[in-house]
N, C-alpha and C. Protein backbone atom coordinates (compact mmCIF):
# COMPACT_ATOMS: atom_id res chain seq x y z
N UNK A 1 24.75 47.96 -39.82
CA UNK A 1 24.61 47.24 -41.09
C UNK A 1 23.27 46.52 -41.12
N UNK A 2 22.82 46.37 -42.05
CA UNK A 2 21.30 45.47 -42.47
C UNK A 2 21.45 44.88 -43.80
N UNK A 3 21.02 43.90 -43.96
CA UNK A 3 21.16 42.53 -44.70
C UNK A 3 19.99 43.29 -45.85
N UNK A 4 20.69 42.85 -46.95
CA UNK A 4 19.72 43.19 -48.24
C UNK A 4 19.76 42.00 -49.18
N UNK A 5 18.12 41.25 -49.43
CA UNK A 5 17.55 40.67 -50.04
C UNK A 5 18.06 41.08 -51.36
N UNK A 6 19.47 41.05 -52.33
CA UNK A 6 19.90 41.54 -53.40
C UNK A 6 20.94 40.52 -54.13
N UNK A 7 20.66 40.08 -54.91
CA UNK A 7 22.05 39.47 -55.28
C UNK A 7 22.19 39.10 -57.01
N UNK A 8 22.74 38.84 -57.31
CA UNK A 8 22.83 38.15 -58.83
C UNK A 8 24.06 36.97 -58.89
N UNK A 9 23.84 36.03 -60.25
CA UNK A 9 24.60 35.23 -60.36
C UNK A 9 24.51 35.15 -61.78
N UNK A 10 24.94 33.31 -62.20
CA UNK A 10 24.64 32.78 -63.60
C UNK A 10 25.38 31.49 -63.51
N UNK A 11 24.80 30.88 -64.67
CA UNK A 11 24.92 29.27 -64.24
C UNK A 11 25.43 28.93 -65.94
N UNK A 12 25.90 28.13 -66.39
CA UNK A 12 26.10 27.82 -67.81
C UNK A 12 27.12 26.43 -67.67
N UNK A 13 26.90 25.95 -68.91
CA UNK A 13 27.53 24.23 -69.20
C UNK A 13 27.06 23.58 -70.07
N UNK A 14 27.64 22.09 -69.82
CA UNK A 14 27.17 21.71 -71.73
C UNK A 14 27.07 20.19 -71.09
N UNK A 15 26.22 19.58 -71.63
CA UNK A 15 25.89 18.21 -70.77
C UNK A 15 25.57 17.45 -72.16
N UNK A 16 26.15 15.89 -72.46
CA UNK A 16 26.11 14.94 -73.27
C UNK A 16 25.67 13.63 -72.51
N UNK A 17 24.75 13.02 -73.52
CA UNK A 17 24.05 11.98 -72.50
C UNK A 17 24.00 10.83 -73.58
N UNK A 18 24.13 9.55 -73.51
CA UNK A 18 23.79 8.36 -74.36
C UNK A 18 23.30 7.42 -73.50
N UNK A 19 21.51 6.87 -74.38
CA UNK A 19 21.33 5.86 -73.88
C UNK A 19 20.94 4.66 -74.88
N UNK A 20 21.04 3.01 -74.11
CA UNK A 20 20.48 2.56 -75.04
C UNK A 20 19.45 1.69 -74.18
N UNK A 21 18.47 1.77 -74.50
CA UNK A 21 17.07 1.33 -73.97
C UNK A 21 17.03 -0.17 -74.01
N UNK A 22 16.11 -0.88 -73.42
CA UNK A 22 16.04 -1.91 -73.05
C UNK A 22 14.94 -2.94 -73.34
N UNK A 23 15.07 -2.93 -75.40
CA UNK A 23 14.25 -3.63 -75.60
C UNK A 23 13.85 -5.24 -75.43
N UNK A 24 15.38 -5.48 -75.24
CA UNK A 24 15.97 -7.42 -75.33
C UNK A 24 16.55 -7.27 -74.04
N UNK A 25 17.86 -7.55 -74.45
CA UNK A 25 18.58 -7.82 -72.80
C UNK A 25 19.13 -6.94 -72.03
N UNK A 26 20.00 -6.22 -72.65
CA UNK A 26 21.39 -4.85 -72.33
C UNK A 26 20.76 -3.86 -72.29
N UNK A 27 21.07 -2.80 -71.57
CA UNK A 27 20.48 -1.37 -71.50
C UNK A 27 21.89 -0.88 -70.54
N UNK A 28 22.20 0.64 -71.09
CA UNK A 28 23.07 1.25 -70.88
C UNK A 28 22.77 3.04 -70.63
N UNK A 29 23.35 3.80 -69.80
CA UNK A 29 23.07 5.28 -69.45
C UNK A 29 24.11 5.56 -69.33
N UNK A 30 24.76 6.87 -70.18
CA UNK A 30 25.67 7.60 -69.89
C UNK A 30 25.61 8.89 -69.72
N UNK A 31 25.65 9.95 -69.13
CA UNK A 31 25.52 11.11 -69.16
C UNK A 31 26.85 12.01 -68.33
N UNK A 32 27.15 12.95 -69.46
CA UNK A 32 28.16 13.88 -68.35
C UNK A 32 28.12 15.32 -68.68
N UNK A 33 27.90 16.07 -67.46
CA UNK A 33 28.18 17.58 -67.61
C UNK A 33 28.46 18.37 -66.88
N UNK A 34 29.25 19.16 -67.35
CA UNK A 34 30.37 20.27 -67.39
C UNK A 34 29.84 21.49 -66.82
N UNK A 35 29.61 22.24 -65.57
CA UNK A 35 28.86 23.03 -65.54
C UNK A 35 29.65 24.21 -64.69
N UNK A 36 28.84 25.53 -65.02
CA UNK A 36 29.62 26.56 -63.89
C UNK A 36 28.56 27.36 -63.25
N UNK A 37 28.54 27.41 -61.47
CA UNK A 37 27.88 28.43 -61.35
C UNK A 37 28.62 29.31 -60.49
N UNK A 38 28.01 30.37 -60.66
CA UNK A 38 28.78 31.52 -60.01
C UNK A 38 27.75 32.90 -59.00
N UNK A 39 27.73 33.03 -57.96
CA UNK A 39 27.51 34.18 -57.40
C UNK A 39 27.93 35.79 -57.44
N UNK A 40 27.28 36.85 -56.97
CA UNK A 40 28.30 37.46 -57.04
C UNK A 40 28.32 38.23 -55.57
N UNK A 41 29.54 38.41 -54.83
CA UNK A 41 30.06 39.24 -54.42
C UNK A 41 30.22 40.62 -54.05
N UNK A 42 29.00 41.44 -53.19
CA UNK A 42 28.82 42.87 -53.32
C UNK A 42 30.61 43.39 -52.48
N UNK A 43 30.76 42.60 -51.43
CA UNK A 43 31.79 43.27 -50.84
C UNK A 43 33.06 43.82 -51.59
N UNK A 44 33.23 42.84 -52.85
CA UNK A 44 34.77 42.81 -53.19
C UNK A 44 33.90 43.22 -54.70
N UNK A 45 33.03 43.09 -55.27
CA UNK A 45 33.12 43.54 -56.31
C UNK A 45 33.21 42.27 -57.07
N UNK A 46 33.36 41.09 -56.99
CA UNK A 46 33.78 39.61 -58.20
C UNK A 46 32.37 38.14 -57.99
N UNK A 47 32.98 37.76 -58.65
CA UNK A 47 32.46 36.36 -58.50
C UNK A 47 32.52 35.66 -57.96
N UNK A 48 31.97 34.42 -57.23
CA UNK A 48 32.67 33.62 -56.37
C UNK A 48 31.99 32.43 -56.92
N UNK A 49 32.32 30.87 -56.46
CA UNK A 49 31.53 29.93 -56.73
C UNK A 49 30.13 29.59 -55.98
N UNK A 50 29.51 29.63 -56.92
CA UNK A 50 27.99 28.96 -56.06
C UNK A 50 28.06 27.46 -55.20
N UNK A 51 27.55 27.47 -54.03
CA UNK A 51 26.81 26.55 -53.45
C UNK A 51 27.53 24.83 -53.58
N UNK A 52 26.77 25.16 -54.82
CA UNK A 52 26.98 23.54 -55.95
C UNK A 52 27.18 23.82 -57.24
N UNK A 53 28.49 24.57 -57.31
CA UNK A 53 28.87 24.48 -58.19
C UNK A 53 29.92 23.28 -58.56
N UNK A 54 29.59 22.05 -59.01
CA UNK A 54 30.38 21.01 -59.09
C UNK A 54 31.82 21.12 -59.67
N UNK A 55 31.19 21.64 -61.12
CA UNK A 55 31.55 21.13 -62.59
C UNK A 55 31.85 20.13 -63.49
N UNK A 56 32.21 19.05 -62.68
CA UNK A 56 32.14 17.92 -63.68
C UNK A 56 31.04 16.63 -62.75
N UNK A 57 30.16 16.65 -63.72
CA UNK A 57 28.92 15.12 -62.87
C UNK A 57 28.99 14.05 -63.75
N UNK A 58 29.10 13.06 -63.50
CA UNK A 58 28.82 12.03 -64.33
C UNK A 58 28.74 10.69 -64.04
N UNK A 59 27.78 10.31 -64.57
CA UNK A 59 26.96 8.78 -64.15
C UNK A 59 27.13 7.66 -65.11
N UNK A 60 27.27 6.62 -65.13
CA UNK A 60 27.11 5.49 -65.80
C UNK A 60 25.98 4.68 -65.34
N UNK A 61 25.07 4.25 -65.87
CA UNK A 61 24.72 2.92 -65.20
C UNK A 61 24.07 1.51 -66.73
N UNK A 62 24.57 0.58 -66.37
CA UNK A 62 24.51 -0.51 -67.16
C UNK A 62 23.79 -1.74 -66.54
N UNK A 63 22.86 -2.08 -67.07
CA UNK A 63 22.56 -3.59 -66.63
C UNK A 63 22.17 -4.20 -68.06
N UNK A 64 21.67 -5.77 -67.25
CA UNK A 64 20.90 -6.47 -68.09
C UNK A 64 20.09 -7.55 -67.70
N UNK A 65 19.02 -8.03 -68.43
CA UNK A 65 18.47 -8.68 -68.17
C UNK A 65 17.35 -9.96 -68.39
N UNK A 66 17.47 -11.26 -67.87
CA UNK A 66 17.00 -12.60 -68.13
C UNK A 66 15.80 -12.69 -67.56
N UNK A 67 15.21 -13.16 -68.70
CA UNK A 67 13.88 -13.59 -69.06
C UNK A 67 13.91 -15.23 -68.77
N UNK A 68 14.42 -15.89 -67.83
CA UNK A 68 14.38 -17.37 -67.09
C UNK A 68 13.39 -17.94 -67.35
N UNK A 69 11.87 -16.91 -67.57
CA UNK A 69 10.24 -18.05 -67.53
C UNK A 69 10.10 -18.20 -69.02
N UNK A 70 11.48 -17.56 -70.14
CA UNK A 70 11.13 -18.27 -70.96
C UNK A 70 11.76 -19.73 -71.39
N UNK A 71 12.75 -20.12 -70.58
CA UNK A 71 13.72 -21.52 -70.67
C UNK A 71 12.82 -22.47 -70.30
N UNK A 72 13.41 -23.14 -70.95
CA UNK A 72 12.11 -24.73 -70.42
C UNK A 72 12.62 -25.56 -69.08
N UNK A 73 14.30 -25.07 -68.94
CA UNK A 73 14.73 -25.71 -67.81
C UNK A 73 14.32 -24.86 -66.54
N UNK A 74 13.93 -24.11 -66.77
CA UNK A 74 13.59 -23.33 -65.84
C UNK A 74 12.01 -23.17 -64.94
N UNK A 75 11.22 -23.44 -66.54
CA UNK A 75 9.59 -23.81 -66.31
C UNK A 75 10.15 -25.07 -65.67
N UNK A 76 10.61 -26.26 -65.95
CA UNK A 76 10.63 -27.45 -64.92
C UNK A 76 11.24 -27.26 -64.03
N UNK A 77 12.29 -26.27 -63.69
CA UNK A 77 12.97 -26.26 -62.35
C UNK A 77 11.62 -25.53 -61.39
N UNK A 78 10.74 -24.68 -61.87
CA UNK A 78 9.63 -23.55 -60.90
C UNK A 78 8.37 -24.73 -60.29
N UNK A 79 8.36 -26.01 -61.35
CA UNK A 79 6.88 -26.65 -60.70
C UNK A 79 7.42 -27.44 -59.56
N UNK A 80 9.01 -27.97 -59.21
CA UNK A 80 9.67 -28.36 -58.59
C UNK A 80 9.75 -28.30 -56.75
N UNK A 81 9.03 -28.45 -56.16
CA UNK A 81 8.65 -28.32 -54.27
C UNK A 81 10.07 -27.65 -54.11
N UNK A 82 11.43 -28.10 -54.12
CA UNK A 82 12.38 -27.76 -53.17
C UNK A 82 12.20 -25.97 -53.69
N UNK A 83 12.29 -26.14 -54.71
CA UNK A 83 12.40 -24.61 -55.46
C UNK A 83 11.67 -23.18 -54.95
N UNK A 84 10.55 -24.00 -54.70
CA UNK A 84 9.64 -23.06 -54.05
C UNK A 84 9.86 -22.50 -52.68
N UNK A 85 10.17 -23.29 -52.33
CA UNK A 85 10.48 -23.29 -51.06
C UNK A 85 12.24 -22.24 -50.55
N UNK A 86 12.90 -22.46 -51.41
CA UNK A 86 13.77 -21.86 -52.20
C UNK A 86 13.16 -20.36 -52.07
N UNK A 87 12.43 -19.98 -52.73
CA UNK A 87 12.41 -19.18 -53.18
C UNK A 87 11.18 -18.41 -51.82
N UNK A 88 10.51 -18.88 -51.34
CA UNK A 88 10.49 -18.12 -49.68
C UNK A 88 10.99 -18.10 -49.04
N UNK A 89 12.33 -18.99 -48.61
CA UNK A 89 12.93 -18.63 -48.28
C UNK A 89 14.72 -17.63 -48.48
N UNK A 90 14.34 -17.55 -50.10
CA UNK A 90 15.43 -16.57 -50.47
C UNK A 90 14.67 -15.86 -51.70
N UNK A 91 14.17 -14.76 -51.71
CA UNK A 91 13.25 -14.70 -53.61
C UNK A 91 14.23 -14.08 -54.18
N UNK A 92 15.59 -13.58 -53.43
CA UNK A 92 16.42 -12.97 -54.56
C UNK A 92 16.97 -14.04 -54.98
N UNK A 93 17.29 -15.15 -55.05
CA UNK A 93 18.04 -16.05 -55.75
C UNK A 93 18.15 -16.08 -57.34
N UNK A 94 16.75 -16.24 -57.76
CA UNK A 94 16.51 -15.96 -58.92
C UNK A 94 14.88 -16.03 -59.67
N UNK A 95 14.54 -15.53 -60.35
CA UNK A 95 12.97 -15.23 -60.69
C UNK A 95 12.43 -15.34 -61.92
N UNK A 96 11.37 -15.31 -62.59
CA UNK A 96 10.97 -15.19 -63.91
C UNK A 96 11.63 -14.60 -64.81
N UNK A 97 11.94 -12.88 -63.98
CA UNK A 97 12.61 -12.36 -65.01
C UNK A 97 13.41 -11.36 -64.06
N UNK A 98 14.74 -11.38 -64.33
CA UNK A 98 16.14 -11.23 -63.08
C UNK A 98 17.11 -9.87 -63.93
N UNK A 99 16.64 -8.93 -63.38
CA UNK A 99 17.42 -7.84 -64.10
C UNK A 99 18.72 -7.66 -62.67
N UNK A 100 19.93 -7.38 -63.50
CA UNK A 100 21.05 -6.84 -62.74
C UNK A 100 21.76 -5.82 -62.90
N UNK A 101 21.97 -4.94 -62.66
CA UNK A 101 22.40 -3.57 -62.60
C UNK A 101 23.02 -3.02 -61.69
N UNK A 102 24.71 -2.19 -62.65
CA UNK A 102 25.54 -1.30 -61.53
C UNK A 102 25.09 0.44 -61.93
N UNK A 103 25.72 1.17 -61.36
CA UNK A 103 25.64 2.31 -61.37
C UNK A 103 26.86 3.29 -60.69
N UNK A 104 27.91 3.97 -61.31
CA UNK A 104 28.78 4.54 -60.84
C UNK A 104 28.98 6.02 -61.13
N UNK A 105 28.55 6.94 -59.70
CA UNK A 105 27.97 8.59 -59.99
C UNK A 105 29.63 9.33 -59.67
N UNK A 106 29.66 10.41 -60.23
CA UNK A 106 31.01 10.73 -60.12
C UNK A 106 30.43 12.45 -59.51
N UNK A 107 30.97 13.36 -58.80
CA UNK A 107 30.60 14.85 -58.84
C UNK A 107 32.01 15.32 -58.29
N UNK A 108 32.48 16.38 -58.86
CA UNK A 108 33.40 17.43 -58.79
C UNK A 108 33.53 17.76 -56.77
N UNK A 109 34.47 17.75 -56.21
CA UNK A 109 34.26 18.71 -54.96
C UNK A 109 33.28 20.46 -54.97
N UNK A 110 32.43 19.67 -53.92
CA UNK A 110 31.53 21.49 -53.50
C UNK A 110 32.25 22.14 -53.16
N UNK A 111 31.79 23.62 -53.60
CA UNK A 111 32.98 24.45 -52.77
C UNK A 111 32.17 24.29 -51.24
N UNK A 112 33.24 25.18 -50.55
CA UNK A 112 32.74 25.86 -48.60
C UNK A 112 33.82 26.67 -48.51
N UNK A 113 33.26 27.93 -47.93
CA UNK A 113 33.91 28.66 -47.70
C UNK A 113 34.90 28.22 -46.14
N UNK A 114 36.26 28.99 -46.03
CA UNK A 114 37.37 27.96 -44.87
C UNK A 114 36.83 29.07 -43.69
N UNK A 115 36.76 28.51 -42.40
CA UNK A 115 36.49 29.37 -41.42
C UNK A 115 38.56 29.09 -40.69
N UNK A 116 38.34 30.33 -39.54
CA UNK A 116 39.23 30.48 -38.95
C UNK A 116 39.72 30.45 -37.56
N UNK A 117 40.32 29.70 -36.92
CA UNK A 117 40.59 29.05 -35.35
C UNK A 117 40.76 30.55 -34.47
N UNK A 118 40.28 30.89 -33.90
CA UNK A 118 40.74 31.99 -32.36
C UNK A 118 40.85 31.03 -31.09
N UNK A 119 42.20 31.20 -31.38
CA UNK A 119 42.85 29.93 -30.27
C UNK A 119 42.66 30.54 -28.78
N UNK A 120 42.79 32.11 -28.32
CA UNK A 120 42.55 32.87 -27.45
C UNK A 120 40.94 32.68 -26.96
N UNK A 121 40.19 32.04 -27.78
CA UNK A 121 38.39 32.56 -27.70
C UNK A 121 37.98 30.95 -27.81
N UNK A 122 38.32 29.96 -28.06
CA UNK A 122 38.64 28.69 -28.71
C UNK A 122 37.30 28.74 -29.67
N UNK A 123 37.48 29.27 -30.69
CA UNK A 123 36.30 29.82 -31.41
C UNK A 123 36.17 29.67 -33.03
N UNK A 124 35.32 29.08 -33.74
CA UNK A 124 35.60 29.52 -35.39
C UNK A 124 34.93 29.93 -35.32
N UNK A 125 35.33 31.19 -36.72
CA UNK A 125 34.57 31.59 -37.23
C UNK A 125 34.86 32.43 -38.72
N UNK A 126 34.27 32.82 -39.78
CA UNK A 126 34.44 33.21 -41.03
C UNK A 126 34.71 34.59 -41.45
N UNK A 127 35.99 34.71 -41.44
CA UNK A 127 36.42 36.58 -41.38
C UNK A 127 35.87 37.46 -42.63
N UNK A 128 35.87 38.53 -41.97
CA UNK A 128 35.25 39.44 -44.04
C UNK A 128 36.08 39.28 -44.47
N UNK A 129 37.30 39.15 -45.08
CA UNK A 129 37.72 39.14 -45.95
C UNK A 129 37.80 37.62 -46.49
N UNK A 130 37.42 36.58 -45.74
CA UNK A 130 37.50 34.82 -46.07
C UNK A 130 36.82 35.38 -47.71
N UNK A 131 37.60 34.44 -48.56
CA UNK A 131 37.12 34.32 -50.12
C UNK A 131 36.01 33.61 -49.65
N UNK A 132 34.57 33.79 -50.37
CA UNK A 132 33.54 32.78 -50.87
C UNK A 132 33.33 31.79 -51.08
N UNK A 133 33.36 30.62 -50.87
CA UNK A 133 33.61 29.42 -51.33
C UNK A 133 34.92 29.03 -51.73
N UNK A 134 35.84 29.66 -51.28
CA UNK A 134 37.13 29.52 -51.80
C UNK A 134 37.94 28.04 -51.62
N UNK A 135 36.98 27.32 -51.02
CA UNK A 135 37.63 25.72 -50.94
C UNK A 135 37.25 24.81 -51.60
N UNK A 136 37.06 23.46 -51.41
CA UNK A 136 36.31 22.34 -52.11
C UNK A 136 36.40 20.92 -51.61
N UNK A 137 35.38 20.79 -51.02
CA UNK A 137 35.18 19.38 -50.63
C UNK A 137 36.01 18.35 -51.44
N UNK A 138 36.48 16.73 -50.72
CA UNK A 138 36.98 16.05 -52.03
C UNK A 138 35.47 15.61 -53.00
N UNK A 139 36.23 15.21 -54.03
CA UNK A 139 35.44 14.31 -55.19
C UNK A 139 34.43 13.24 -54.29
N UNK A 140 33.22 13.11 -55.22
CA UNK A 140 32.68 12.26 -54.56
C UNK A 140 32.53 11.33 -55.48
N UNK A 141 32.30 9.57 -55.46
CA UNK A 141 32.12 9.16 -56.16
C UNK A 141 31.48 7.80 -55.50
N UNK A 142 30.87 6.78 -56.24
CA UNK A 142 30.16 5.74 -55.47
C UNK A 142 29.76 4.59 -56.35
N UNK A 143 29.94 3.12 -56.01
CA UNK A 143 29.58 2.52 -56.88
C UNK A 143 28.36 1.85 -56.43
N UNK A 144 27.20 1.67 -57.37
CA UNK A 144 25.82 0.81 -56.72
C UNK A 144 25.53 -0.43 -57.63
N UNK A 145 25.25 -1.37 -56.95
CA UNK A 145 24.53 -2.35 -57.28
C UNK A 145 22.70 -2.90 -56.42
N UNK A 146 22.29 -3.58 -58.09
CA UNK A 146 20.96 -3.58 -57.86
C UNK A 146 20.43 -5.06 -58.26
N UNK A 147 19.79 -5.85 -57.46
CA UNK A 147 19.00 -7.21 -58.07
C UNK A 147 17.89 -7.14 -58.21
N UNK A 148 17.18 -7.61 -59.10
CA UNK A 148 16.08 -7.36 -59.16
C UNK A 148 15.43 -9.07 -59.64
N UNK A 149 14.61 -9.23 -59.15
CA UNK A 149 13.80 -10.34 -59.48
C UNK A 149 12.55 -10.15 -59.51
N UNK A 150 11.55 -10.93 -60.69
CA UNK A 150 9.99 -10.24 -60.32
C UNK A 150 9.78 -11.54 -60.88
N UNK A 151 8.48 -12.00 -59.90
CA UNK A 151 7.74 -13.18 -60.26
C UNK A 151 6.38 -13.14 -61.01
N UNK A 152 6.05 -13.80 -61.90
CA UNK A 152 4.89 -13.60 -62.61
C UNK A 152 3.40 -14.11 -62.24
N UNK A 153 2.65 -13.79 -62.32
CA UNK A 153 1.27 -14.64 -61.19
C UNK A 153 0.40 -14.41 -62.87
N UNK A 154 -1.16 -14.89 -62.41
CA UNK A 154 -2.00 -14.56 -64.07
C UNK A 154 -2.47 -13.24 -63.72
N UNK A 155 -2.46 -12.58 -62.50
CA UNK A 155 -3.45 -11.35 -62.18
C UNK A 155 -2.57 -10.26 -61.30
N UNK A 156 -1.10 -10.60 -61.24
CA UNK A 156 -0.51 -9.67 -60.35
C UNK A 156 1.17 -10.37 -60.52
N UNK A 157 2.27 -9.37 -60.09
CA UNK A 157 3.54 -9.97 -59.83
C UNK A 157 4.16 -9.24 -58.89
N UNK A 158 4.66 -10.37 -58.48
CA UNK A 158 5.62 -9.52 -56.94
C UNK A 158 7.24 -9.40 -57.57
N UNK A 159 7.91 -8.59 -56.60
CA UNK A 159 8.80 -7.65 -57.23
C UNK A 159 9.99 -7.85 -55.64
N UNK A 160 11.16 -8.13 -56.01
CA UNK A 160 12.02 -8.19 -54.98
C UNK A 160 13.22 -7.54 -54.90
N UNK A 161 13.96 -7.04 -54.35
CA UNK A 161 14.33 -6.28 -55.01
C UNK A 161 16.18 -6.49 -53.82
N UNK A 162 17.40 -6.10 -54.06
CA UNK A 162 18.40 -5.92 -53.30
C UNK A 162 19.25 -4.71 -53.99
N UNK A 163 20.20 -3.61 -52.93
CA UNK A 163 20.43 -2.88 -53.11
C UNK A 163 21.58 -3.13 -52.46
N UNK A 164 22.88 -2.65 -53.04
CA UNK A 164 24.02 -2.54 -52.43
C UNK A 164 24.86 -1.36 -52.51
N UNK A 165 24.68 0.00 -51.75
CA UNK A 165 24.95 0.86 -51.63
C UNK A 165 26.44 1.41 -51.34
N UNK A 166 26.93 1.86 -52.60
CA UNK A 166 28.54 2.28 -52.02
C UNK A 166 29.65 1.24 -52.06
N UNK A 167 29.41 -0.10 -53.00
CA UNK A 167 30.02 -0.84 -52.91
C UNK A 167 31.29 -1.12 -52.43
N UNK A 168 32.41 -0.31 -52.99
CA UNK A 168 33.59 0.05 -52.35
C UNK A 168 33.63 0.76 -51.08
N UNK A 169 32.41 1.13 -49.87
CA UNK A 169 32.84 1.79 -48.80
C UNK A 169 33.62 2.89 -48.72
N UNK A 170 33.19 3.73 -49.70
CA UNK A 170 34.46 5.28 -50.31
C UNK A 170 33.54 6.45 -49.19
N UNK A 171 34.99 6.43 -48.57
CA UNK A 171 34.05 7.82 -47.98
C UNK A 171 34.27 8.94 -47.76
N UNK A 172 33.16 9.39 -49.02
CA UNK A 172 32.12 10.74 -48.94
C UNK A 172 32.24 11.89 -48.18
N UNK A 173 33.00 12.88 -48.52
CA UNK A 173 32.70 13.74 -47.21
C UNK A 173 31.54 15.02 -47.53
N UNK A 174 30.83 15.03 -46.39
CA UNK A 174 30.05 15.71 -46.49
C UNK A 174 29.84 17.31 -45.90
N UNK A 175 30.43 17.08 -44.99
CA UNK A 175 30.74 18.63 -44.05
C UNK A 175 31.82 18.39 -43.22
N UNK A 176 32.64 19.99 -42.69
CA UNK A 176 33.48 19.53 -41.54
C UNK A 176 32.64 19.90 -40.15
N UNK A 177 33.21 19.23 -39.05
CA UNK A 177 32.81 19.57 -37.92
C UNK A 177 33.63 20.12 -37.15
N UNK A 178 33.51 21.51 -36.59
CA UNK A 178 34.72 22.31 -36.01
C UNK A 178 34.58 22.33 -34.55
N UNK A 179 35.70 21.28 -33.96
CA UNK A 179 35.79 21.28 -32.41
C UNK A 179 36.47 22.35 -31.97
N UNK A 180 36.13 22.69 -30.67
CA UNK A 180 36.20 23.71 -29.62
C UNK A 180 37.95 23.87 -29.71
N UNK A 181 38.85 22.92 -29.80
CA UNK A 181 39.94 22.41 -29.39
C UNK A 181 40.81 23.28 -30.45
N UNK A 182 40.14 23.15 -31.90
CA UNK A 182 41.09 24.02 -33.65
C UNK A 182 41.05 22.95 -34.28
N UNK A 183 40.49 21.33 -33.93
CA UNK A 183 40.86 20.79 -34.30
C UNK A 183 39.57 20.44 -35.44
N UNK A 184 39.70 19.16 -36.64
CA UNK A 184 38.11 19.18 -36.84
C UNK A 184 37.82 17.64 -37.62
N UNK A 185 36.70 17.59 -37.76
CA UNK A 185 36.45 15.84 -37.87
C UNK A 185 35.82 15.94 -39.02
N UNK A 186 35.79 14.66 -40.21
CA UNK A 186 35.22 14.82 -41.69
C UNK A 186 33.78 14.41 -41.08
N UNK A 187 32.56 14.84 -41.62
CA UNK A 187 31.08 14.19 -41.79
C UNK A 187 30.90 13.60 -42.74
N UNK A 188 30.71 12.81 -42.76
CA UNK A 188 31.22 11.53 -43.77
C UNK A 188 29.20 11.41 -44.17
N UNK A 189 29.39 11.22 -45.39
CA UNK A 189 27.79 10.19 -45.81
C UNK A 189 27.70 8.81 -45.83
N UNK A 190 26.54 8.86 -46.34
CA UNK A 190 26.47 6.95 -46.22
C UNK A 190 27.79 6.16 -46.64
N UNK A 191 28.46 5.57 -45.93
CA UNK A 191 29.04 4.19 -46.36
C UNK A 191 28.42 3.12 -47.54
N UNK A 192 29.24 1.96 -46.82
CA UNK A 192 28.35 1.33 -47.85
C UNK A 192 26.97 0.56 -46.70
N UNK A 193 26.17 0.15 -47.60
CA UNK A 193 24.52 0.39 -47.02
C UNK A 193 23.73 -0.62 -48.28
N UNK A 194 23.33 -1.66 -47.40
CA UNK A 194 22.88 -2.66 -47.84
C UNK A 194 21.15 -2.60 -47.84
N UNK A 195 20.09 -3.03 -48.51
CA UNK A 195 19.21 -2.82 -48.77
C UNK A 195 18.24 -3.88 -49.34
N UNK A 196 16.91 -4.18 -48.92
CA UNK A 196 16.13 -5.26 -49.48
C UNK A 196 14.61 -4.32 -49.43
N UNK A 197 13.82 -5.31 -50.14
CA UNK A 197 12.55 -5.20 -49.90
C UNK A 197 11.82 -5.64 -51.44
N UNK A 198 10.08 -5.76 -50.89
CA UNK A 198 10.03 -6.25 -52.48
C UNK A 198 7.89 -5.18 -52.69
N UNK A 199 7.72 -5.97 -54.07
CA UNK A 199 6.44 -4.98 -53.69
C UNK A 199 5.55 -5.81 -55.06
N UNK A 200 4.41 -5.32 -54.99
CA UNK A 200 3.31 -5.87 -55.58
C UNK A 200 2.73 -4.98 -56.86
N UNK A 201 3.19 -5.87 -57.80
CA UNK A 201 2.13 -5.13 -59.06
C UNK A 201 0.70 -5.63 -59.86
N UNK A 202 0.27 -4.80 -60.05
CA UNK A 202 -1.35 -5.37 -60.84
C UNK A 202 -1.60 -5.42 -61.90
């Protein structure tokens, strides 16, 4: 037998998206779509599922956000020593202008094709006749949160930023791992995963 560079597929779906931009305070993203892909199959003659073929994705994300350097209690709380100080030693606390934002991604289980235990050989492996992708990872889904604070200077502003990854600790599976034994362990993705850092604009 020899491997031939040959194949065909097709992909099709219908995707709806709403946003509302962020001229004042609120800003909102919705998007979801419905999708199919498909391979095909020289052995058997059919279709099978592609790769990543999800079919259902969908994201939310919502924030909003305060403009603090325009309050007057706020201009007198910033000329204030403790504040400052405050604020090197914490800059996420709060800033000129303090955007907050979640984000919750949803995707369908991937397919994977199922391999098979040889308890005699202590061995997997994927028989010709195994269907194509005939399985499916679970659902994945994740919730994020984001702080954002940016300070204003006359010639530059710094930018701070916190990330809270996976809020609920849902976990993700990503691959299986097939021990010697028949037995097998989930590969899990990121948990939840905490995050800082900040940066400089001109």
């Amino acid at each position: 037998d020899s491997l031939v560079n040959k194949g065909k597929g097709y992909s099709k779906g219908v995707e709806f998206f709403l946003q509302k931009k962020l001229p004042k305070k609120f800003h909102f993203t919705i998007s979801y779509a419905y999708t199919i892909s498909k391979g095909y199959d020289n052995r058997v003659n059919r279709y099978y599922n592609w790769d990543y073929d999800y079919r259902h994705i969908f994201t939310a994300i919502a924030g909003v956000k305060f403009k603090f350097s325009e309050k007057d209690w706020y201009k007198r709380l910033s000329r204030k020593l403790f504040y400052k100080v405050l604020i090197m030693l914490s800059p996420l606390a709060i800033g000129d202008e303090t955007n907050i934002s979640f984000r919750w991604r949803y995707l369908g289980g991937r397919p994977y094709t199922e391999k098979t235990y040889h308890k005699d050989l202590h061995y997997w492996t994927t028989e010709p006749d195994t269907p194509l992708n005939g399985n499916r990872f679970p659902n994945y889904h994740r919730l994020d949160f984001r702080l954002l604070n940016r300070f204003f200077f006359k010639r530059w502003n710094a930018v701070f930023y916190l990330d809270l990854i996976n809020i609920y600790n849902r976990k993700n599976v990503y691959d299986y791992f097939y021990r010697e034994d028949g037995s097998t362990k989930e590969v899990e993705q990121w948990m939840f995963l905490p995050m800082a850092g900040g940066q400089i604009e001109f």
